[in-house]
N, C-alpha and C. Protein backbone atom coordinates (compact mmCIF):
# COMPACT_ATOMS: atom_id res chain seq x y z
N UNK A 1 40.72 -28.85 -5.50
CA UNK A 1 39.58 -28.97 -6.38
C UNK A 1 39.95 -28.32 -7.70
N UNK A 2 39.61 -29.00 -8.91
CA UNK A 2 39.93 -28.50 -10.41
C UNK A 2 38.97 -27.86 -10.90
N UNK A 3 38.79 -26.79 -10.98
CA UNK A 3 37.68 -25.65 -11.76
C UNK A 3 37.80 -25.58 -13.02
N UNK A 4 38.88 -25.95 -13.44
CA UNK A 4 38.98 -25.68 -15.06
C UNK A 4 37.67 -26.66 -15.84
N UNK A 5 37.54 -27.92 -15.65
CA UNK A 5 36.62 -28.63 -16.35
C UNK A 5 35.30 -28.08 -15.95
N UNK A 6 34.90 -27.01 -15.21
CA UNK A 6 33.30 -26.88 -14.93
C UNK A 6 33.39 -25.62 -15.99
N UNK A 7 32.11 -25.67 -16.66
CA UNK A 7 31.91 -25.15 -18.36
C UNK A 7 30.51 -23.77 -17.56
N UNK A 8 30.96 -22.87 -17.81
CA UNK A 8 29.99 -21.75 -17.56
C UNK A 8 29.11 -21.71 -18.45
N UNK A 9 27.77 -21.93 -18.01
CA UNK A 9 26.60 -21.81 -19.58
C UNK A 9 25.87 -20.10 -19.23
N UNK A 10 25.75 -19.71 -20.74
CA UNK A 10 25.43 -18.52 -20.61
C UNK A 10 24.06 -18.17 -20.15
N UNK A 11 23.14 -17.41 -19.35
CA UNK A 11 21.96 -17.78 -18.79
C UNK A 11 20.91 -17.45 -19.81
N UNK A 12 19.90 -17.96 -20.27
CA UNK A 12 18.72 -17.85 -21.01
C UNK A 12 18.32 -16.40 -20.89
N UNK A 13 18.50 -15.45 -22.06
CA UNK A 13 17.44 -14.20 -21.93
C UNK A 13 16.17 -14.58 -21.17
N UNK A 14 15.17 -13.85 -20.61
CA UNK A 14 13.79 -14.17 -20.19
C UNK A 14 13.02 -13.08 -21.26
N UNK A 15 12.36 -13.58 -21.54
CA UNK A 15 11.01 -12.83 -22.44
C UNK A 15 10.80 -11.69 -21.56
N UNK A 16 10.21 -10.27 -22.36
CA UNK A 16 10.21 -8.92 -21.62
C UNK A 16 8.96 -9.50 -21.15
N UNK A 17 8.81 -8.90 -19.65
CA UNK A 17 8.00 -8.94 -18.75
C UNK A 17 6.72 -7.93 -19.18
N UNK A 18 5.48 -8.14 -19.81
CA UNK A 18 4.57 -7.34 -19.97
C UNK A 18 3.82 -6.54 -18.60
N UNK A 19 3.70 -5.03 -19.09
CA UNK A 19 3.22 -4.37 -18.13
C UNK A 19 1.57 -4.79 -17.42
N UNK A 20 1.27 -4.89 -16.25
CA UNK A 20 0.36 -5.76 -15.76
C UNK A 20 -0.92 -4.78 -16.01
N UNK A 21 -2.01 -5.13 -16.58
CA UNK A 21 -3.32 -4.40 -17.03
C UNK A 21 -3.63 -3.37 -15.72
N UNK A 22 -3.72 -2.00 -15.40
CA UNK A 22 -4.87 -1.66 -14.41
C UNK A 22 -5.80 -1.78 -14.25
N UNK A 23 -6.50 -1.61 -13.54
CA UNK A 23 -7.81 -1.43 -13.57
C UNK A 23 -8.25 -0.19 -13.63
N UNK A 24 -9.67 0.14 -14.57
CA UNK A 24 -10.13 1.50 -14.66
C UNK A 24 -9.96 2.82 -14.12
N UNK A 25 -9.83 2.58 -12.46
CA UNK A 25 -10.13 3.63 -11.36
C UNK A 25 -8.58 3.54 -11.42
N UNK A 26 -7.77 2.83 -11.16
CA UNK A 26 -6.38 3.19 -11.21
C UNK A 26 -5.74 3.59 -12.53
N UNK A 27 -6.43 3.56 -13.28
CA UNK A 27 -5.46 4.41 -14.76
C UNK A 27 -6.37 5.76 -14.17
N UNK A 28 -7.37 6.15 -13.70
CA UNK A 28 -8.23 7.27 -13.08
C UNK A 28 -7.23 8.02 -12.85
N UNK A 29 -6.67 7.32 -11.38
CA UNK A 29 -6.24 8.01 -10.38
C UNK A 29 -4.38 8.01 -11.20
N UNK A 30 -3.74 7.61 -11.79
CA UNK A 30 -2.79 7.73 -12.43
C UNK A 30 -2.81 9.63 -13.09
N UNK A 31 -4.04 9.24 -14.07
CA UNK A 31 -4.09 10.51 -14.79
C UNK A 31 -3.95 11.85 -13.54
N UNK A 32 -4.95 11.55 -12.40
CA UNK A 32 -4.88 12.78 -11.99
C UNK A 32 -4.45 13.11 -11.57
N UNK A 33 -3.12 11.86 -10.78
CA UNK A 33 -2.29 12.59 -10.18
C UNK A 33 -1.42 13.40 -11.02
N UNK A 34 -0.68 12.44 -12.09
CA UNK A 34 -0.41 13.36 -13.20
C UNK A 34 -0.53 14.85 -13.25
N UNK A 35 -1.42 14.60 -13.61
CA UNK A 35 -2.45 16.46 -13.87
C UNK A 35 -1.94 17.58 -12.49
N UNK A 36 -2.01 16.55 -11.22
CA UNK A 36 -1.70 17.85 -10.42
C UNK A 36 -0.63 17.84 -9.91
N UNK A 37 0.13 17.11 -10.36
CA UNK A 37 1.83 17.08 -10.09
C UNK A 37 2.13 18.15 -11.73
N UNK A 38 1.88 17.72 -12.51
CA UNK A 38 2.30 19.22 -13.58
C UNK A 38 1.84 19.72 -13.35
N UNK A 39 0.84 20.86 -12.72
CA UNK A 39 0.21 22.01 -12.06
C UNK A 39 0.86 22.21 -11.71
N UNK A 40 1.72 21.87 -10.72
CA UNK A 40 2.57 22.00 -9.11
C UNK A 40 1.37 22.33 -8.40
N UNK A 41 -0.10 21.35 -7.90
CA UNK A 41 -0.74 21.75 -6.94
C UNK A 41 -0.21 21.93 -5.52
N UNK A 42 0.71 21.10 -5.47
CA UNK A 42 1.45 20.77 -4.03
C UNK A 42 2.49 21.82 -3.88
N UNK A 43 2.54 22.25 -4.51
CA UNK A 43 4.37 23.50 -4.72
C UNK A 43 5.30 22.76 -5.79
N UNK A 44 6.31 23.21 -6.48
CA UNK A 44 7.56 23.47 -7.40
C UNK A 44 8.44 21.91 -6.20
N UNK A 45 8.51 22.04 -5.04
CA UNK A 45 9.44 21.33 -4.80
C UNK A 45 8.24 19.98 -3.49
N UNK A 46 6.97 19.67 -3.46
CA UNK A 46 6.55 18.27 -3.70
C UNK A 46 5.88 17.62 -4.75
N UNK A 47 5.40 16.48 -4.74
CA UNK A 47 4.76 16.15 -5.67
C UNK A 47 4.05 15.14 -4.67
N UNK A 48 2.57 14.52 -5.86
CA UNK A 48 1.40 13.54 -5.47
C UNK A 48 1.71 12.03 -5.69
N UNK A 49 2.37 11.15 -5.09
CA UNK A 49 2.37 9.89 -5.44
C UNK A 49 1.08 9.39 -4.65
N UNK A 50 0.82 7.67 -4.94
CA UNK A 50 0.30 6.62 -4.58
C UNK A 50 0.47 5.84 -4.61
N UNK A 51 0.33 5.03 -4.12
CA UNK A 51 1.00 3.12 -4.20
C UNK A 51 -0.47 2.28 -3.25
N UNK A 52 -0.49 1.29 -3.60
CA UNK A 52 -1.20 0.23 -2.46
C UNK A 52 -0.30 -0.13 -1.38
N UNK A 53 -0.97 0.12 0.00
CA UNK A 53 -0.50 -0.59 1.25
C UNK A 53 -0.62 -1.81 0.84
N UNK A 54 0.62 -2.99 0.88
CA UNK A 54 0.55 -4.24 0.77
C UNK A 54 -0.11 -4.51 1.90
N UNK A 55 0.50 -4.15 3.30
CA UNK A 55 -0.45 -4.82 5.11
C UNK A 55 -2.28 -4.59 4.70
N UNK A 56 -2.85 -3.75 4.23
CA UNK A 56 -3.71 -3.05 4.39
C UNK A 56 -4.84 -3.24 3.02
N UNK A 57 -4.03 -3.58 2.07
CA UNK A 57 -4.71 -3.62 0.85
C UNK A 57 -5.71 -2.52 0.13
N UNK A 58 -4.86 -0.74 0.35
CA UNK A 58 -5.39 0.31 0.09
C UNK A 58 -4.69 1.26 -0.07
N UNK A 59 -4.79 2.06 -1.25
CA UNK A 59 -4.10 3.09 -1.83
C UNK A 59 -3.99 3.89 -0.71
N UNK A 60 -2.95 4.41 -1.32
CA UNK A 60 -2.33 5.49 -0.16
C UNK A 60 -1.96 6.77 -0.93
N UNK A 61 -2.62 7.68 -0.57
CA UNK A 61 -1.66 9.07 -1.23
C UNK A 61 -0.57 9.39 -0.91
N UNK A 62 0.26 10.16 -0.86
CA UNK A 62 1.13 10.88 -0.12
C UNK A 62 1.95 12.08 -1.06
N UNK A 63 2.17 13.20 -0.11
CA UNK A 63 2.65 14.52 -0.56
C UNK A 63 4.57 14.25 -0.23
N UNK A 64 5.36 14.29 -0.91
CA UNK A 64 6.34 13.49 -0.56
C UNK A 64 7.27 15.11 -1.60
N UNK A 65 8.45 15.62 -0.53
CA UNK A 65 9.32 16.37 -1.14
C UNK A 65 10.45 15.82 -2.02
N UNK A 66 10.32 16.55 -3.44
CA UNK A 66 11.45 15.78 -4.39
C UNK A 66 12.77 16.09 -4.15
N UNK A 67 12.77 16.26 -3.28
CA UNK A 67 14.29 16.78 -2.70
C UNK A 67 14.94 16.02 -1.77
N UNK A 68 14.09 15.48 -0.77
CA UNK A 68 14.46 15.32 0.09
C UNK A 68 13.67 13.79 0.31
N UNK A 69 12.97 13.36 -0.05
CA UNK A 69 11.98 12.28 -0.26
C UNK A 69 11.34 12.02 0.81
N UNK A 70 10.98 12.81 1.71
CA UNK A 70 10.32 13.09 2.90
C UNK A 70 8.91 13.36 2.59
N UNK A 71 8.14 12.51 3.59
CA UNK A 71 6.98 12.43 3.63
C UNK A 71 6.05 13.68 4.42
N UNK A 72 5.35 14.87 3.54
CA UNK A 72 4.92 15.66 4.04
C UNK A 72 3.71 15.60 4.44
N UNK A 73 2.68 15.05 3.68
CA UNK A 73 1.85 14.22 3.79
C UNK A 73 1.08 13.21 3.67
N UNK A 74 0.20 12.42 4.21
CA UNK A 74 -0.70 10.91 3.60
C UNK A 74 -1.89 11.17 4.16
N UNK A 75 -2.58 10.26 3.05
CA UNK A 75 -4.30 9.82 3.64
C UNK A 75 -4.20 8.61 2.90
N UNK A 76 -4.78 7.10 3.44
CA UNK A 76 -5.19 7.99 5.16
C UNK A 76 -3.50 7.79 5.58
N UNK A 77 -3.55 8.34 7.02
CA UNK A 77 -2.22 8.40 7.67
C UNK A 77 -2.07 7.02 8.43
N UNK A 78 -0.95 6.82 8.28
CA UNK A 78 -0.33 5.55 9.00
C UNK A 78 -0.62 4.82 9.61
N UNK A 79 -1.32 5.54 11.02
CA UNK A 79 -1.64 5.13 12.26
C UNK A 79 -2.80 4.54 11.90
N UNK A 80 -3.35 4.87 11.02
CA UNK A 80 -5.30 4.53 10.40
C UNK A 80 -4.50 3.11 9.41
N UNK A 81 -3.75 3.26 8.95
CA UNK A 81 -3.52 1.95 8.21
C UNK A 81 -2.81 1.17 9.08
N UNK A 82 -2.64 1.36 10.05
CA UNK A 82 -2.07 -0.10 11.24
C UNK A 82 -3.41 -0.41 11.79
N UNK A 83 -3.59 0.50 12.12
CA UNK A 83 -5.00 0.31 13.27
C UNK A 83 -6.08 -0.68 12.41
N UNK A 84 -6.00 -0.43 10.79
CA UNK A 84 -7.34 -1.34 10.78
C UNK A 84 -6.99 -2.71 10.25
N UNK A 85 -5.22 -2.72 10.34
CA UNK A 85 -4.37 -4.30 9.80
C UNK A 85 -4.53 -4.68 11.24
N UNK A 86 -4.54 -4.11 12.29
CA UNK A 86 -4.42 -4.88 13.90
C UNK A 86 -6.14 -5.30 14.19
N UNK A 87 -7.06 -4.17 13.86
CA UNK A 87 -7.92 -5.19 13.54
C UNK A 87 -8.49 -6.19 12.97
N UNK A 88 -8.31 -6.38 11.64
CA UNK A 88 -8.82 -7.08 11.07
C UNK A 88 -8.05 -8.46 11.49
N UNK A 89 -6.86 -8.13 11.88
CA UNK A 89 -6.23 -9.49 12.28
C UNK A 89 -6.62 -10.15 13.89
N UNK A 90 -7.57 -9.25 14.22
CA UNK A 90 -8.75 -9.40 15.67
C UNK A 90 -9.50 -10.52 15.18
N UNK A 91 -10.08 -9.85 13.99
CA UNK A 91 -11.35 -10.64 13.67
C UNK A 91 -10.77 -12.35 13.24
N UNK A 92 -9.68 -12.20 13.02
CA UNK A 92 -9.60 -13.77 12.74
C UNK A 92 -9.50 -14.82 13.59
């Protein structure tokens, strides 16, 4: 097989991806975690994240060590976010 005649085209930049709007209560909860991660409410070595459960469709806290990226704590906890994806998938 001859490779020389196949012509490499250079790939199209993509337009910068704009950051997706929040909503109110989540620029909220942004700020405060903020606020108590520079406190160090949690201690010098965790901090306060959040994210949405994709299964579950609900924020999740969690106390998570920057060291070690270990999960010290969540609300709700795990078992509460399976338990109500195994139900709701009852109800269907």
């Amino acid at each position: 097989m001859d490779i020389s005649a196949i012509h490499l085209q250079p790939l199209a930049a993509t337009a910068p991806v704009a950051p997706v709007a929040q909503p109110p209560e989540h620029r909220e909860i942004i700020q405060a975690v903020r606020a108590l991660n520079a406190a160090e409410m949690f201690g010098q070595q965790n901090e306060l994240l959040f994210h949405m459960d994709r299964q579950a469709h609900r924020i999740v806290l969690q106390v998570v060590n920057r060291e070690t990226q270990e999960v010290v704590a969540q609300v709700p906890p795990e078992y509460v976010l399976r338990l109500a994806e195994d139900l709701k998938q009852q109800k269907i």
